[in-house]
Protein backbone atom coordinates (compact mmCIF):
# COMPACT_ATOMS: atom_id res chain seq x y z
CA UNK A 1 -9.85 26.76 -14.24
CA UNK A 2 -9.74 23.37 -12.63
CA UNK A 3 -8.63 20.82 -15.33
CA UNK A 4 -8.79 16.83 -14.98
CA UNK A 5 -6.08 14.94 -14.84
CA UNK A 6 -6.24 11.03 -15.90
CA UNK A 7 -3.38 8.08 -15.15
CA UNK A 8 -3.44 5.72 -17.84
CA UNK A 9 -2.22 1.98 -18.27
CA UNK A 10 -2.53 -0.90 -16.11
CA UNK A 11 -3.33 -1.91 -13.30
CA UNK A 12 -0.60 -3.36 -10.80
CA UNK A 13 1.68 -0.52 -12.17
CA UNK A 14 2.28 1.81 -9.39
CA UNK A 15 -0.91 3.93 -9.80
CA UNK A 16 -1.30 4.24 -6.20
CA UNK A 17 2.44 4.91 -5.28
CA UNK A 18 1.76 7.74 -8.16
CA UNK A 19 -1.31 9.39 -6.92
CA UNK A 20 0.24 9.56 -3.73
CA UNK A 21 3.00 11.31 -5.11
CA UNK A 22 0.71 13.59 -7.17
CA UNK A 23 -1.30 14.56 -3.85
CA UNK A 24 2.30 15.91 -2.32
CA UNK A 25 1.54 18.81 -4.69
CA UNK A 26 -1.39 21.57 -2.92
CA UNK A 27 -2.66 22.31 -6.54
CA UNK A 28 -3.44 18.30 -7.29
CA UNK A 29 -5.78 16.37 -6.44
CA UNK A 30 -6.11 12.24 -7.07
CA UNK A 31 -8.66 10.29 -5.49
CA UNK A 32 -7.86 6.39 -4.71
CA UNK A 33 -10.82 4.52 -7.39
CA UNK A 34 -14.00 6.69 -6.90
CA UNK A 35 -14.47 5.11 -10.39
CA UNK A 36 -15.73 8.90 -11.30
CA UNK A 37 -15.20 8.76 -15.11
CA UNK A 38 -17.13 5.64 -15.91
CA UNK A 39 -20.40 6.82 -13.40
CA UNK A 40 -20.38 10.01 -15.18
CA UNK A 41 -20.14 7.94 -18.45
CA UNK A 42 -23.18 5.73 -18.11
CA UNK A 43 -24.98 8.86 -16.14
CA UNK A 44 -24.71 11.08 -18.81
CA UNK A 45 -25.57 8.52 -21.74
CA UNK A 46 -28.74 7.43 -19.37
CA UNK A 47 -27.57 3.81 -19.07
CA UNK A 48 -28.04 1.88 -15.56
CA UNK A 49 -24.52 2.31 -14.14
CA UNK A 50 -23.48 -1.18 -13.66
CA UNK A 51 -19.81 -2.19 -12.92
CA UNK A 52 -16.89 -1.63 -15.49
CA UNK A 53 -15.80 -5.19 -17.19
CA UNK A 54 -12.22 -4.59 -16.14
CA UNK A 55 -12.30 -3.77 -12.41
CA UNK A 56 -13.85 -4.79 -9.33
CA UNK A 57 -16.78 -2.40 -8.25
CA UNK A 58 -15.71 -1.51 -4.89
CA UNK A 59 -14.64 2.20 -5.67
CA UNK A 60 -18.34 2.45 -7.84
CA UNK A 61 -20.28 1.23 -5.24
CA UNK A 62 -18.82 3.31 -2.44
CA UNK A 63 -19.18 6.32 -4.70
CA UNK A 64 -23.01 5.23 -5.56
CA UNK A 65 -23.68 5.00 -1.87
CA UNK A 66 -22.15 8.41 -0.88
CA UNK A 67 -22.59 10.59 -3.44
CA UNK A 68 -25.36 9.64 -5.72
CA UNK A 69 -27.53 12.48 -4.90
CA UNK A 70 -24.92 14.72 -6.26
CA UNK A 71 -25.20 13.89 -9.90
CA UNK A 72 -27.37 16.35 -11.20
CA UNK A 73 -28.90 16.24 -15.17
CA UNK A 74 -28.74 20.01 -15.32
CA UNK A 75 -24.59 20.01 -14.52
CA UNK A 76 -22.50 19.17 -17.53
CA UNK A 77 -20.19 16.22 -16.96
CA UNK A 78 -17.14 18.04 -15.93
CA UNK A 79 -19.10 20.13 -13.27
CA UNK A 80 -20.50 16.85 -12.31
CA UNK A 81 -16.88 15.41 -12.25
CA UNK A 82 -15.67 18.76 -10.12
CA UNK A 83 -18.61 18.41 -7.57
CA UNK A 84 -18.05 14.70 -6.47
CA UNK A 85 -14.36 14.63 -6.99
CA UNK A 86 -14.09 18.01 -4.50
CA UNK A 87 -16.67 16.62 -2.17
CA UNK A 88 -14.41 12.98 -2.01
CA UNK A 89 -11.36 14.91 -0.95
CA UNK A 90 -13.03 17.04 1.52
CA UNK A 91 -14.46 13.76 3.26
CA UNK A 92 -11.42 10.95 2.61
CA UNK A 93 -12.38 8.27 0.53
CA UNK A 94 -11.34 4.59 1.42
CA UNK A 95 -7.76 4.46 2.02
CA UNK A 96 -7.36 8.43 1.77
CA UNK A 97 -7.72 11.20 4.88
CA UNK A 98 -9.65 14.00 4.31
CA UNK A 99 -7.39 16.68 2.58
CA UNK A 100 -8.34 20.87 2.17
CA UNK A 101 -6.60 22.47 -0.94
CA UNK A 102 -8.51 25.81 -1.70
CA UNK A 103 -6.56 25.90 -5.07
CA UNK A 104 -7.11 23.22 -6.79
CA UNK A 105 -5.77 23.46 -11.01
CA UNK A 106 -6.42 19.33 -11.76
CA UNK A 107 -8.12 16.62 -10.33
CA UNK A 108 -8.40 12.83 -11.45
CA UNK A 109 -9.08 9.40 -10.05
CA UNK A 110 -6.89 6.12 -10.15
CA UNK A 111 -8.53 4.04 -12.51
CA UNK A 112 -5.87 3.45 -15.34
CA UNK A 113 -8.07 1.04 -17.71
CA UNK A 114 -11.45 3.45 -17.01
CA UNK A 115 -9.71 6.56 -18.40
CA UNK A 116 -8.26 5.34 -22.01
CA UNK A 117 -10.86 2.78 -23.11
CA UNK A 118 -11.14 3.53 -26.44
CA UNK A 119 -15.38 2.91 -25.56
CA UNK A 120 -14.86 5.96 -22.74
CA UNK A 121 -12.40 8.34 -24.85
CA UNK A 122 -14.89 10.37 -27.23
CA UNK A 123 -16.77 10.91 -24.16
CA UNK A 124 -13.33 12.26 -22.38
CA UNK A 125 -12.15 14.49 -25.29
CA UNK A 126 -16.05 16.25 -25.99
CA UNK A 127 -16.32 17.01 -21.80
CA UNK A 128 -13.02 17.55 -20.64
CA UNK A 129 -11.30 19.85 -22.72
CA UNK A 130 -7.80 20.56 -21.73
CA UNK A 131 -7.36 17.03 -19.57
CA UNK A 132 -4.10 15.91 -19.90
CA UNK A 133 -2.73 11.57 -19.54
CA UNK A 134 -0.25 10.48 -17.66
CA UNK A 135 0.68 7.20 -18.88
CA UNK A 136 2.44 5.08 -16.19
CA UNK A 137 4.09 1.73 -17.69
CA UNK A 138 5.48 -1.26 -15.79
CA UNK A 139 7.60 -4.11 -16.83
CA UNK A 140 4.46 -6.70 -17.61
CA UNK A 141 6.30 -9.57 -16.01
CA UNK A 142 6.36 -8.25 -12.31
CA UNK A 143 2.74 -6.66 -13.71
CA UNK A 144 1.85 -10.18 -13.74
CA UNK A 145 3.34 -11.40 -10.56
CA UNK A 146 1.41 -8.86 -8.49
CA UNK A 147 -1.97 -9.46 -10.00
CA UNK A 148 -1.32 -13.45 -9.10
CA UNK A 149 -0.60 -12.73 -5.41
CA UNK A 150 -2.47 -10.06 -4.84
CA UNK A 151 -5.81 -9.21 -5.96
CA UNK A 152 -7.74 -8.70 -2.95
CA UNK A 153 -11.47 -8.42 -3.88
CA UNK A 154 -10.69 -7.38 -7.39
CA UNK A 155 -11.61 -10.86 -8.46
CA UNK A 156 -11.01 -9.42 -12.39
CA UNK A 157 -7.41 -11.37 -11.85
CA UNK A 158 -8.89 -14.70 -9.85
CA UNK A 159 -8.28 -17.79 -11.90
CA UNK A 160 -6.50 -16.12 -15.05
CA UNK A 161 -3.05 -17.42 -16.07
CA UNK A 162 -0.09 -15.39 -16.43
CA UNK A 163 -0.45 -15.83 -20.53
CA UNK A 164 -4.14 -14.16 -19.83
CA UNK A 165 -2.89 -11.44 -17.39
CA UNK A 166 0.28 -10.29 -20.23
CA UNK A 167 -2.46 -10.68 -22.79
CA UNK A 168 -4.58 -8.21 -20.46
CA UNK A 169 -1.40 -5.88 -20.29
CA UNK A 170 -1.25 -5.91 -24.24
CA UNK A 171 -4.41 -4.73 -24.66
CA UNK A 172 -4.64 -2.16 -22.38
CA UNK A 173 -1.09 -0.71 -23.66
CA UNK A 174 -2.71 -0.99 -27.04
CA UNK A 175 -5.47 1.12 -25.86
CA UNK A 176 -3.02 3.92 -24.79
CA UNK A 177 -1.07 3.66 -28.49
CA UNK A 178 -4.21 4.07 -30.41
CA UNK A 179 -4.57 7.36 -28.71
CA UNK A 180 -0.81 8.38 -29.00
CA UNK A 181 -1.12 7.80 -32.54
CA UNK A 182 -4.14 9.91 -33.05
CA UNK A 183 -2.48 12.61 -31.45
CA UNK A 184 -5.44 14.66 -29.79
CA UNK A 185 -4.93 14.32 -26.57
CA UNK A 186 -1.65 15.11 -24.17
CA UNK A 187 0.23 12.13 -23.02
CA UNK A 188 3.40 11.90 -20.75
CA UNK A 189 4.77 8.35 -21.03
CA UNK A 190 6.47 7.65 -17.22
CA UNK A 191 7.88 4.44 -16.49
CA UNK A 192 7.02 3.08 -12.80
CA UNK A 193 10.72 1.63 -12.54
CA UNK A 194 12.09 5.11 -13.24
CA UNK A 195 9.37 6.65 -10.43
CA UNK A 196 11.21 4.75 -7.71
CA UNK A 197 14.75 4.94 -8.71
CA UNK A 198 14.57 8.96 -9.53
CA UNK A 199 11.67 9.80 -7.87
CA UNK A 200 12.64 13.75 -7.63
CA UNK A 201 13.29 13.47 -11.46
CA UNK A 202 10.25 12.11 -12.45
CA UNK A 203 7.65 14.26 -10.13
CA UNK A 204 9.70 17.11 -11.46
CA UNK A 205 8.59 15.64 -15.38
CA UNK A 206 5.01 15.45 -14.30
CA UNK A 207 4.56 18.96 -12.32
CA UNK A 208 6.14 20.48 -15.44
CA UNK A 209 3.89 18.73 -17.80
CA UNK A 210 0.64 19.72 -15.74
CA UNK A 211 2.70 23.47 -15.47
CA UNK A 212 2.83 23.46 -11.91
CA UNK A 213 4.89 25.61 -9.47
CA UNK A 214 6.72 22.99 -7.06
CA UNK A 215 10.02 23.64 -5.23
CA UNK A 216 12.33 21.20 -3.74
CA UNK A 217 10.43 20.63 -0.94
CA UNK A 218 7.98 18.54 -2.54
CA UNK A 219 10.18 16.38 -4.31
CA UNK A 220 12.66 15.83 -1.11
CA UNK A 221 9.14 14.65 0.46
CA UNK A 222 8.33 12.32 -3.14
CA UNK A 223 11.68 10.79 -2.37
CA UNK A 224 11.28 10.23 1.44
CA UNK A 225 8.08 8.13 0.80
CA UNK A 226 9.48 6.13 -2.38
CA UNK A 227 10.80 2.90 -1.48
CA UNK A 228 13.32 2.19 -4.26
CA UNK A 229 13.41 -1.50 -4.38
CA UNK A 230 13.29 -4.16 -6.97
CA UNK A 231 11.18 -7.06 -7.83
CA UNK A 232 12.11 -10.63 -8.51
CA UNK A 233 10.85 -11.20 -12.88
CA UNK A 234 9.44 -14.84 -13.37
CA UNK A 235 10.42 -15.54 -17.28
CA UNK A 236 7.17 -15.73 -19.33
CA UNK A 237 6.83 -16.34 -22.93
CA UNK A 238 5.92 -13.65 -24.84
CA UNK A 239 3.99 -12.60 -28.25
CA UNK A 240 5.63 -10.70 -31.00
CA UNK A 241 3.11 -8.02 -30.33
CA UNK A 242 3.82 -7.81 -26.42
CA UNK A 243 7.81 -7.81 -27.13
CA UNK A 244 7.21 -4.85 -29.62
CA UNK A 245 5.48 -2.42 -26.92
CA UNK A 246 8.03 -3.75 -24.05
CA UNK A 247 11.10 -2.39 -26.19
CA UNK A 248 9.37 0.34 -26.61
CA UNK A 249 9.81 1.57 -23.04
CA UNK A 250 13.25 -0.44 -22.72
CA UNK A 251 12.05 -3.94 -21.00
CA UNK A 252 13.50 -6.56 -22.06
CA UNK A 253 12.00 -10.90 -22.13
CA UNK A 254 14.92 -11.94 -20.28
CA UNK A 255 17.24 -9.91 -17.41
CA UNK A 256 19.55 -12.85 -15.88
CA UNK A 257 20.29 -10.89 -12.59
CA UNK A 258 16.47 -9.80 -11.99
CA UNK A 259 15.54 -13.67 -11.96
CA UNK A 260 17.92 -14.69 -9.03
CA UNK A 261 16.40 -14.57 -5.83
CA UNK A 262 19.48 -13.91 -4.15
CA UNK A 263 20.50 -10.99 -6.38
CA UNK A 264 17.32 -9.50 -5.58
CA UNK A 265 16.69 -10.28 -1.73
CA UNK A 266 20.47 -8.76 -1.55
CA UNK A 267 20.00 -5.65 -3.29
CA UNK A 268 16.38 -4.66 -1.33
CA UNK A 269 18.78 -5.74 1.90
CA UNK A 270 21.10 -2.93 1.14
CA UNK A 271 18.63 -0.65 0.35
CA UNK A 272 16.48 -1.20 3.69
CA UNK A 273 20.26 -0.84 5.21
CA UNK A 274 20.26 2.86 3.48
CA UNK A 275 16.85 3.95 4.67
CA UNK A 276 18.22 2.93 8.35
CA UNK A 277 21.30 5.18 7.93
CA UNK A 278 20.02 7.99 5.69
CA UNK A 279 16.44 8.37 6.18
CA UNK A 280 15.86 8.07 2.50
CA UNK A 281 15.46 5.37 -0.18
C-alpha cells in the first residue's frame, strides 16, 4: 500500500537537496512544491483554495492549472493525494523530469511548513494513516542568510529582517515539537549539516525509517550529487526560546571559525579541489 511521506521544518533547509536524494530510491517518490496537502485541505473542507500564508503560490497555481479536473468529491483525500501526486511524476513538474516507478511504497511533496501546521495536522493524521515525518533542521543563522539573498518569487521573505526570519524559524520548529510531544505521529529528526557531510549515513537513516530495501548503489549515487560544503554564519541575537531548540540539535549562537570568511572560502576551496581529484564530495 502506497503510504505518504511528509518533510517537515523550514524552509531554506535543504528540502530540495533532500527530495532529490529521496527520488534516488525507485520505491520514493517527492514532488518539488505541488503544494498537494494544503489543495486537498481546503478541497475537502469545501473552502475556495486560496494560497497558504507561509509560501508563495507558484507550486498551487501550477497544480490548479494542470490538474484541477482530477480532484474528484467521490475519492477520499489520500486517493485524491495518490492520483495527482502519480500523475505529477509521470509528467515532470517544474524543475523535475518526468520519472516511471511502477512500485511506488511513499510519496510526498516539498512543502515543509504545509505538512506540520498544527491548522493542517488533524486533517493529516484522520486521512493518511501510516504517513510518516521527516523532520529536516538547519542551523537558523545560515536559514536566515539564504532567505535574505535568495527568495526568488517567494516574496513571503521580501522586506522581513533577520530578527523576523529567526522568529519565523522558531515558530515553525515549534510547530514540529508540539507534534513530537504528542507522540502520534512518526518523526525522524535529520539535521541538513549532517546530510552533506555523511550523506551515505543519513539516506541509509531515512530508507530504514520508511523500511526500504536500498543497497550501496544508491547511497554511492546520494554522495556523488552532495556537495559537502559550508556556509559563512552572520552572528544574530537570539531569544531564550530560539537558543533552547538550537541546542537541541547541537547549534550553537556563536562558532568563531564559521564567521571568518577566509576560513570558510578556504575550506569549500579544498573541497572543490577533492571533487576535481576524486569525483566525489
Amino acid at each position: 500500500m502506497t503510504k505518504a511521506v511528509f518533510i517537515v521544518g523550514n524552509k531554506r533547509s535543504g528540502s530540495t537537496q533532500l527530495m532529490a536524494l529521496m527520488n534516488l530510491h525507485p520505491q520514493v517518490f517527492v514532488s518539488n512544491e505541488s503544494d498537494i496537502i494544503w489543495i486537498l485541505y481546503r478541497f475537502h473542507h469545501n473552502l475556495e483554495i486560496t494560497p497558504y500564508q507561509w509560501d508563495a503560490p507558484t507550486g498551487m497555481n501550477a497544480t490548479l492549472e494542470r490538474y484541477t479536473a482530477l480532484l474528484s468529491r467521490e475519492k477520499t483525500p489520500l486517493e485524491n493525494f495518490i492520483t495527482l501526486q502519480t500523475t505529477i511524476m509521470k509528467d515532470g513538474f517544474l524543475n523535475l523530469k518526468p520519472m516511471q516507478k511502477d512500485n511506488l511504497l511513499w510519496i510526498g511533496d516539498q512543502k515543509p511548513f504545509q505538512q506540520i501546521d498544527p491548522e493542517i495536522m488533524p486533517f493529516l493524521k484522520e486521512h493518511f494513516p501510516g504517513a510518516r515525518y521527516v523532520h529536516l533542521i538547519r542551523h537558523p543563522f545560515p536559514v536566515v542568510k539564504s532567505a535574505k539573498v535568495f527568495y526568488g518569487d517567494d516574496l513571503l521573505w521580501k522586506g522581513m529582517s533577520a530578527e523576523e526570519i529567526l522568529k519565523l524559524w522558531t515558530m515553525h520548529e515549534n510547530w514540529v515539537k508540539l507534534e513530537k510531544d504528542k507522540q502520534e505521529i512518526p518523526i525522524l529528526d535529520v539535521r541538513y549539516e549532517d546530510i552533506i557531510s555523511q550523506t551515505q549515513h543519513e539516506m541509509a537513516r531515512i530508507f530504514d525509517f520508511l523500511e526500504l530495501e536500498y543497497d550501496s548503489t544508491i547511497l554511492r549515487q546520494a554522495r556523488k550529487s552532495t556537495r559537502s560544503t559550508i556556509r559563512l554564519h552572520p552572528r544574530l541575537p537570539c531569544p531564550p526560546e530560539t537558543q533552547a531548540i538550537m541546542s537541541q540539535y547541537g547549534y550553537k549562537t556563536q562558532s568563531f571559525w564559521l564567521e571568518q570568511p577566509g576560513y570558510v572560502n578556504s575550506v569549500n576551496f579544498f573541497k572543490k579541489l577533492k571533487r576535481k581529484v576524486t569525483k566525489t564530495w
